[in-house]
Protein backbone atom coordinates (compact mmCIF):
# COMPACT_ATOMS: atom_id res chain seq x y z
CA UNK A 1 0.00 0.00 0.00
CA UNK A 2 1.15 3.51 -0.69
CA UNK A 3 2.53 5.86 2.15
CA UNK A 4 0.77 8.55 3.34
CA UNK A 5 3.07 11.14 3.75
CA UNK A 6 5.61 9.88 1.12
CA UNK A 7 6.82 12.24 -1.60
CA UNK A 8 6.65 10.62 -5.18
CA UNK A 9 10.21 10.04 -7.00
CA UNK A 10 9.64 12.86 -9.24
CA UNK A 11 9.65 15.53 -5.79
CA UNK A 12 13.32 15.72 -6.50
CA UNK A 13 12.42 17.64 -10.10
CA UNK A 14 13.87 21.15 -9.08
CA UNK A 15 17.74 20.18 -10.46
CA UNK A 16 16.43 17.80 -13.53
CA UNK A 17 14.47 20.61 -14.70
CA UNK A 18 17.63 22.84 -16.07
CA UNK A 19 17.68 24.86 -12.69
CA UNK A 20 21.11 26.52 -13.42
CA UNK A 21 24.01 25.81 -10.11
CA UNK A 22 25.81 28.52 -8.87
CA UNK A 23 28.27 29.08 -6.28
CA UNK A 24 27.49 27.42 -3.06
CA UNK A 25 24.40 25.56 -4.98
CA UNK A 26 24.52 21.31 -4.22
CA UNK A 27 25.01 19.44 -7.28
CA UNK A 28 22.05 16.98 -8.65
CA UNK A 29 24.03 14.04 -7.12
CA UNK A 30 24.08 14.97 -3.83
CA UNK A 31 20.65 17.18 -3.91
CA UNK A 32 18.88 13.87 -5.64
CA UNK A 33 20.42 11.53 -2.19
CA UNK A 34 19.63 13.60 0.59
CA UNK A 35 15.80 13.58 -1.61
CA UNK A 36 16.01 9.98 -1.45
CA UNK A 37 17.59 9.70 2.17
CA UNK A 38 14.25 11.98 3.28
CA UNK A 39 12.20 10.20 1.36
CA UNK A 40 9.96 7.52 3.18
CA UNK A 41 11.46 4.52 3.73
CA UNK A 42 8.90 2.17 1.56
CA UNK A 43 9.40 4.07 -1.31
CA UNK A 44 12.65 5.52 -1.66
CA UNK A 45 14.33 2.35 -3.30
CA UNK A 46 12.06 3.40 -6.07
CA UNK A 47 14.08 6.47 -7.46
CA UNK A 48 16.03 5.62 -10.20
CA UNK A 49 19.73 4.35 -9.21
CA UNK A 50 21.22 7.94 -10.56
CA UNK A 51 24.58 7.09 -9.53
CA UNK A 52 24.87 3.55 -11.48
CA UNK A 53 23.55 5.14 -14.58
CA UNK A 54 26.15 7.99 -14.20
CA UNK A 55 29.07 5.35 -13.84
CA UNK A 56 27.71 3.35 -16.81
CA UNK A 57 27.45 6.38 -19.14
CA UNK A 58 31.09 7.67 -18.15
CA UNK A 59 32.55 3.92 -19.77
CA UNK A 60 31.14 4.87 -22.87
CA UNK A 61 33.47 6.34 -25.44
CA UNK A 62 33.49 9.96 -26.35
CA UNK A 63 32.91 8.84 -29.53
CA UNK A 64 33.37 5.55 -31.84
CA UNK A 65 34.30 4.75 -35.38
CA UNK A 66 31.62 2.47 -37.44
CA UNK A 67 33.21 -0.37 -39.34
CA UNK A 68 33.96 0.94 -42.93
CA UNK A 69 34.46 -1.03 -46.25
CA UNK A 70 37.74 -1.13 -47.99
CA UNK A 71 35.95 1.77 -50.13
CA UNK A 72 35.71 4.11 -46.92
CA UNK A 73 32.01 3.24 -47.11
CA UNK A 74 30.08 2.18 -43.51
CA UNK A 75 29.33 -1.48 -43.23
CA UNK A 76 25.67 -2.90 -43.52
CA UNK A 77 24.14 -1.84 -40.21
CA UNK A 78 26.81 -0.08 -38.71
CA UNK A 79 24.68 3.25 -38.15
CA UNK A 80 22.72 1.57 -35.73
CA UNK A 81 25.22 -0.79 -33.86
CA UNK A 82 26.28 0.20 -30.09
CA UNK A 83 29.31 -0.65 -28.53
CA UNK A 84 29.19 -3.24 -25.36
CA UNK A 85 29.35 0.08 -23.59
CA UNK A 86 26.25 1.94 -24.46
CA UNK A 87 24.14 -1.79 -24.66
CA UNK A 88 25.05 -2.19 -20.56
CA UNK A 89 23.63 1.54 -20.36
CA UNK A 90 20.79 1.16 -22.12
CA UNK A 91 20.09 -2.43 -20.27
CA UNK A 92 20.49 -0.36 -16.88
CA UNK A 93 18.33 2.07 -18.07
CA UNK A 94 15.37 0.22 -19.32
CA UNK A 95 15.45 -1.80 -16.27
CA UNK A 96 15.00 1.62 -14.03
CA UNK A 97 12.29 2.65 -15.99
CA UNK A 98 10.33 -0.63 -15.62
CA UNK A 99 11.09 -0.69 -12.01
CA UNK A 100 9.78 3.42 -11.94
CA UNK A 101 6.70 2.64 -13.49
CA UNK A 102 5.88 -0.57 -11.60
CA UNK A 103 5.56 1.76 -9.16
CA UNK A 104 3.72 4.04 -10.25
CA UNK A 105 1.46 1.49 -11.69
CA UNK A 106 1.37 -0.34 -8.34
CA UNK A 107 0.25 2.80 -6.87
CA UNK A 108 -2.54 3.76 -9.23
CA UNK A 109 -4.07 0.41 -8.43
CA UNK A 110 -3.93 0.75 -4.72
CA UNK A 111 -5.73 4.40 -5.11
CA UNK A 112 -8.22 2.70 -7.71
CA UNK A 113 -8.59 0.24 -5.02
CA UNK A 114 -9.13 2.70 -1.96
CA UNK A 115 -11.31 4.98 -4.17
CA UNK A 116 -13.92 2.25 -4.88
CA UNK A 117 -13.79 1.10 -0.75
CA UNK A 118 -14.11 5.47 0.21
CA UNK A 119 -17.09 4.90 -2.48
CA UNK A 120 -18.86 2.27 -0.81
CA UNK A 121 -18.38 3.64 2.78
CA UNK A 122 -20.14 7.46 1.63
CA UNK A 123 -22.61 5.30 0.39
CA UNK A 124 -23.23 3.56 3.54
CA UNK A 125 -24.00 7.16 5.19
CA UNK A 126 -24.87 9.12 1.98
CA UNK A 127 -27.60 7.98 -0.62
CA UNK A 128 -27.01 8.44 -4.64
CA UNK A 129 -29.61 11.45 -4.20
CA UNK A 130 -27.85 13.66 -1.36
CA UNK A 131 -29.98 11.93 1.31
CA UNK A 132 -28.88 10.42 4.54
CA UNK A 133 -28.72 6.52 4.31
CA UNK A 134 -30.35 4.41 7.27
CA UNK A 135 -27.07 3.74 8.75
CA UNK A 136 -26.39 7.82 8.70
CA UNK A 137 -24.58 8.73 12.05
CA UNK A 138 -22.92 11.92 12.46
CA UNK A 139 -19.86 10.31 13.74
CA UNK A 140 -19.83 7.90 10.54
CA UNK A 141 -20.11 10.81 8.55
CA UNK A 142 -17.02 13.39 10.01
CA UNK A 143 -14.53 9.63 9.90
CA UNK A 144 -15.70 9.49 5.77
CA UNK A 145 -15.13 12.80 5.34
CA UNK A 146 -11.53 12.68 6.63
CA UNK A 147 -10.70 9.95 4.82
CA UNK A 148 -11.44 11.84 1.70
CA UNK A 149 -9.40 14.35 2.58
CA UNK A 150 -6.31 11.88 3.40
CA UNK A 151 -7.35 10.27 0.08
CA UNK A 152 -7.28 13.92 -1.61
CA UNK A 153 -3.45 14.11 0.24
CA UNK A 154 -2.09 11.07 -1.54
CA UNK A 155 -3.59 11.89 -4.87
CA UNK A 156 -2.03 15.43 -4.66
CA UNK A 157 1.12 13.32 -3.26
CA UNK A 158 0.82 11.71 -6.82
CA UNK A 159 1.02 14.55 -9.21
């Protein structure tokens, strides 16, 4: 189930969005861990592993020669071939994104979930029409309402 109080891994946004450092101004690395070390505990080995992909993009070559024929011409399908370098990065990298959106896609279905139950308890109190249900109690009524409003916190949490 989804925290609470957590912050989403995209609350770290303010350096990934071209925010310019300056002097005395933390760099992404270090601004994008102490996100993560504040983060909630549940959630924060969902960020993506920032460092790792940093290390596996510095092992790639500034830049690479294709294959060429004899003729100085590029071999069939050497446009498009990466070195072992770039395939490790791009391995690393889809498998951060799947685990990102597993989460966010584990998430949506727990508020899906919790939405339909927050449904079915304002129904207990409330009828379709605005009217009070049998099993209306004041009481009943003020604990639904607050758990809307929590519910209203985690979707906002979400964004």
């Amino acid at each position: 189930s989804f925290p609470t109080k957590a912050k989403s891994p995209l609350h770290w946004a303010p350096a990934c969005l071209g925010v310019a450092e300056s002097a005395g101004t933390m760099k992404f690395g270090h601004q994008f861990t102490q996100t993560i070390e504040a983060t909630h505990p549940t959630i924060s080995d969902k960020f993506l592993c920032y460092k790792k992909l940093k290390k596996c993009l510095k092992t790639i070559p500034k830049k690479t020669e294709p294959a060429k024929n004899a003729d100085g011409t590029l071999k069939p399908g050497e446009k498009r071939k990466l070195t072992e370098e770039q395939r490790v990065f791009v391995k690393t990298l889809n498998a951060e994104l799947q685990k990102f959106n597993k989460f966010f896609m584990d998430a949506e279905e727990d508020l899906v979930i919790k939405d339909s139950l927050l449904e079915q308890e304002y129904r207990e109190v409330v009828n379709e029409d605005g009217t009070r249900a049998e099993s209306f109690s004041m009481k009943k009524y003020r604990k639904i309402c607050q758990e809307f409003a929590d519910f209203h916190g985690e979707l906002v949490l979400m964004e």
